[in-house]
N, C-alpha and C. Protein backbone atom coordinates (compact mmCIF):
# COMPACT_ATOMS: atom_id res chain seq x y z
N UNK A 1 141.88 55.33 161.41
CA UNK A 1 141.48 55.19 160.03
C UNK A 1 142.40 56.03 159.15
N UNK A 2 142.51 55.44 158.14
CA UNK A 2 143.58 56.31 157.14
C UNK A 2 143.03 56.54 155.80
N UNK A 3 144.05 57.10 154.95
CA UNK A 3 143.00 57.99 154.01
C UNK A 3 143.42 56.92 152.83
N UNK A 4 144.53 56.25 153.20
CA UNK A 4 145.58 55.57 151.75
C UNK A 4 145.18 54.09 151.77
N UNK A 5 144.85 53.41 150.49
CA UNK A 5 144.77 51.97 150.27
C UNK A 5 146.18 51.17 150.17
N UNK A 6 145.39 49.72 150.53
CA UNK A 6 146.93 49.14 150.41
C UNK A 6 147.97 49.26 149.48
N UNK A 7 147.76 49.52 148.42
CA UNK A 7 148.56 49.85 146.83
C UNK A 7 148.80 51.56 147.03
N UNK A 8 148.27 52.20 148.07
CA UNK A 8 148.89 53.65 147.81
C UNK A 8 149.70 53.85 149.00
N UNK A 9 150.74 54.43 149.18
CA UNK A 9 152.10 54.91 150.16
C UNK A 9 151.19 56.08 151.03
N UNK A 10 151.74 55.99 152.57
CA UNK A 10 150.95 56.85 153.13
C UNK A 10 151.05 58.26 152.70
N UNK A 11 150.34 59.35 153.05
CA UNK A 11 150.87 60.56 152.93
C UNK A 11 151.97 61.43 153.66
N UNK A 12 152.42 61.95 153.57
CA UNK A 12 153.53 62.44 154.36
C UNK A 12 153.22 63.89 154.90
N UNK A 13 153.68 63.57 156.18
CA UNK A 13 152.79 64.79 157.06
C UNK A 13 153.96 66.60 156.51
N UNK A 14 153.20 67.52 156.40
CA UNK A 14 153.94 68.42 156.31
C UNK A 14 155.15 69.12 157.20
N UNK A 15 154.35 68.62 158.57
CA UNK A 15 155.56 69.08 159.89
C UNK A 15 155.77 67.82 160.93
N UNK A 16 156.67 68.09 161.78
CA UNK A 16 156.76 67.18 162.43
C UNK A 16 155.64 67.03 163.87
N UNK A 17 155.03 67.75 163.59
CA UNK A 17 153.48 67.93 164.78
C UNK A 17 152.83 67.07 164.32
N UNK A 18 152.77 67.57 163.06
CA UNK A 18 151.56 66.40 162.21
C UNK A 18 151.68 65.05 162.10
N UNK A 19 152.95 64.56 161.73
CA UNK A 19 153.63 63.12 161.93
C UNK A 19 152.89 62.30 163.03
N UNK A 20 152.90 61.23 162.52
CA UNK A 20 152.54 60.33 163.05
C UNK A 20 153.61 60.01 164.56
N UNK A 21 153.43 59.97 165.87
CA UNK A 21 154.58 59.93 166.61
C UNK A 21 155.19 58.65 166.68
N UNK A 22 154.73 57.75 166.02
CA UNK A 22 155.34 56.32 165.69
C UNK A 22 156.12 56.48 164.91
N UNK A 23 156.30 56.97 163.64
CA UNK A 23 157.11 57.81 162.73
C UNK A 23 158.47 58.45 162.85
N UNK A 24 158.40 59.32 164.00
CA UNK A 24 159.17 60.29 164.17
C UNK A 24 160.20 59.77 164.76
N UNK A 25 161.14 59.29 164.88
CA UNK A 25 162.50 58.81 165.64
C UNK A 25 162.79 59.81 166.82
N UNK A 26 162.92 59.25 167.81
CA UNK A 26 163.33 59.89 169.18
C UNK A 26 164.46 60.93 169.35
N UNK A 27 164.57 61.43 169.93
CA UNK A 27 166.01 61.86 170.54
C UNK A 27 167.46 61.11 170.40
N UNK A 28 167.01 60.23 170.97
CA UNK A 28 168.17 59.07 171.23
C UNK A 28 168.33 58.78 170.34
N UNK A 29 167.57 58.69 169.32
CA UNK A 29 167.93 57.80 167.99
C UNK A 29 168.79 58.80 167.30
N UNK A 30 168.60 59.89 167.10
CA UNK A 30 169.45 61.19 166.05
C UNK A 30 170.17 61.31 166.90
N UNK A 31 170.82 60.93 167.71
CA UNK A 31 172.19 61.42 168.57
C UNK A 31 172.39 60.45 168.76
N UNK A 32 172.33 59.29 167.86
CA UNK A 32 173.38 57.75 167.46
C UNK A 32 174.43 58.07 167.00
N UNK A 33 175.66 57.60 167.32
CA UNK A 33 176.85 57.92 166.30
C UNK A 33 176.74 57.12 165.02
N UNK A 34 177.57 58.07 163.82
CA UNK A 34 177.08 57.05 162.42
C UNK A 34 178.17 56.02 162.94
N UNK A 35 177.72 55.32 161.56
CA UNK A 35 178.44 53.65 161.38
C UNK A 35 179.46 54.02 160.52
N UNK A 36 179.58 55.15 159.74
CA UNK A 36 180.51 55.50 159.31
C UNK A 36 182.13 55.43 159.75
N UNK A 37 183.09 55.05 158.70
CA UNK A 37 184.53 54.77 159.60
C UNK A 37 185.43 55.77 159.02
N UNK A 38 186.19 56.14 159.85
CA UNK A 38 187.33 57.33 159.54
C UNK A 38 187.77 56.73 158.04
N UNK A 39 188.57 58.25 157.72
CA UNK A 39 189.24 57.48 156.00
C UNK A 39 190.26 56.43 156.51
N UNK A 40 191.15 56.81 157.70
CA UNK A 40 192.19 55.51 157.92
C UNK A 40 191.29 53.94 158.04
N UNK A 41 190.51 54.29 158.48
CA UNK A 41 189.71 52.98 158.75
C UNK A 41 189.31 51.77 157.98
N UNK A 42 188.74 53.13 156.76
CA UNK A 42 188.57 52.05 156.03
C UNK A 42 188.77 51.02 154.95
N UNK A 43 188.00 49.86 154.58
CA UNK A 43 188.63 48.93 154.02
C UNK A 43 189.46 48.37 152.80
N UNK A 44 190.11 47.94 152.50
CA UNK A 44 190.99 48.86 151.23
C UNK A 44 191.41 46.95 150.34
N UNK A 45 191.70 47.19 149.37
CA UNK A 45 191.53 46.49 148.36
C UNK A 45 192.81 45.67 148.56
N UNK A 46 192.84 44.45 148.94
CA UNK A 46 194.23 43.83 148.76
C UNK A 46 195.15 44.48 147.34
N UNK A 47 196.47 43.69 147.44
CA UNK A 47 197.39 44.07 146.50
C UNK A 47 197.49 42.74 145.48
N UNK A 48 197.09 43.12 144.05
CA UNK A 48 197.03 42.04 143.01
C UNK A 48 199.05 41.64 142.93
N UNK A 49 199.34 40.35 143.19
CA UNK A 49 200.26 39.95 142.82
C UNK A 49 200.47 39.84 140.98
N UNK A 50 199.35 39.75 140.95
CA UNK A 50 199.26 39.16 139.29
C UNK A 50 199.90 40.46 138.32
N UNK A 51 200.22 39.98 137.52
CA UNK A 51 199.97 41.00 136.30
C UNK A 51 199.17 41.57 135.65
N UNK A 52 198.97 42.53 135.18
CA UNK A 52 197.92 43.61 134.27
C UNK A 52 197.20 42.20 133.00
N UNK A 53 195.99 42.00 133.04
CA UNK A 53 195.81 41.29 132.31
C UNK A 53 196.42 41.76 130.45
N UNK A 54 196.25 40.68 129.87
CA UNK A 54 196.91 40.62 128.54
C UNK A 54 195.93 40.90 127.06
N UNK A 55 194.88 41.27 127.75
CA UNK A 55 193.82 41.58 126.74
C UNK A 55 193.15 43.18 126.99
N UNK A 56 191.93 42.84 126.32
CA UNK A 56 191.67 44.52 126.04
C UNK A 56 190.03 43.99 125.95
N UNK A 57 189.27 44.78 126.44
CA UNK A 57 187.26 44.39 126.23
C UNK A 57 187.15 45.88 125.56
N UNK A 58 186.64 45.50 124.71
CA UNK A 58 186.21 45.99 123.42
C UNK A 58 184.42 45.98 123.28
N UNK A 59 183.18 46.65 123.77
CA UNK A 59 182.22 46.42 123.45
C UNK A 59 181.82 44.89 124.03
N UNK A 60 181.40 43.98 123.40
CA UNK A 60 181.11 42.86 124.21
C UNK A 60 182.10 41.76 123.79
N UNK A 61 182.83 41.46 122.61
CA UNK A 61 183.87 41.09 122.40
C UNK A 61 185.48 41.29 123.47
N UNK A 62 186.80 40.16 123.32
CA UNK A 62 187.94 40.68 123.74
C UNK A 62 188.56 40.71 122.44
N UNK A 63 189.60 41.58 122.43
CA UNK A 63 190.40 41.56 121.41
C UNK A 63 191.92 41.03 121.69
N UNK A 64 192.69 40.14 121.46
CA UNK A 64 194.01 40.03 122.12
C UNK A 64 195.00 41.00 121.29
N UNK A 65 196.02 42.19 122.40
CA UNK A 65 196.77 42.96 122.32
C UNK A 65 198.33 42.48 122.32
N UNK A 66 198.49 41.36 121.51
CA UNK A 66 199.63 41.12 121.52
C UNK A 66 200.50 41.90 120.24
N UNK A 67 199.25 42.66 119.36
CA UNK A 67 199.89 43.01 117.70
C UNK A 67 199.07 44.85 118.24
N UNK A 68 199.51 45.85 117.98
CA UNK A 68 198.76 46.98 117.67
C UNK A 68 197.65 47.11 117.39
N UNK A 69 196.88 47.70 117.88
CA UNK A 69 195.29 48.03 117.25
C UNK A 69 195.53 48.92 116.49
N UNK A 70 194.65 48.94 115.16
CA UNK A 70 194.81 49.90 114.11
C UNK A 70 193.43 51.00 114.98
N UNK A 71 193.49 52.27 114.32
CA UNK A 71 192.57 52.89 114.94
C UNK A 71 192.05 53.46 113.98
């Protein structure tokens, strides 16, 4: 029996005694290696052939930068 309704989140035990042992992740589980990948590893942004686009975003408007913006 529990103390929390369906619309309320259980309570959270103060220690790990108290925890629920369904709860508590094993041994094995915290001495998983992360999924994390070295900095060489990871995945990196192709190279834009294109050019620097030719405009400018301005607020929700574009403005075309072919003449100076006054400031």
């Amino acid at each position: 029996m529990t103390n929390s309704t369906p619309d309320q989140e259980p309570q959270q035990a103060e220690s790990v005694e108290q925890a629920d042992p369904e709860e508590v992740p094993s041994t094995e589980q915290l001495q998983e290696p992360s999924t994390e990948k070295d900095p060489g590893e990871e995945p990196v942004a192709p190279k834009r052939d294109e050019p620097e686009p030719d405009h400018e975003a301005v607020g929700i408007g574009v403005i075309d930068t072919e003449e100076p913006q006054a400031d």
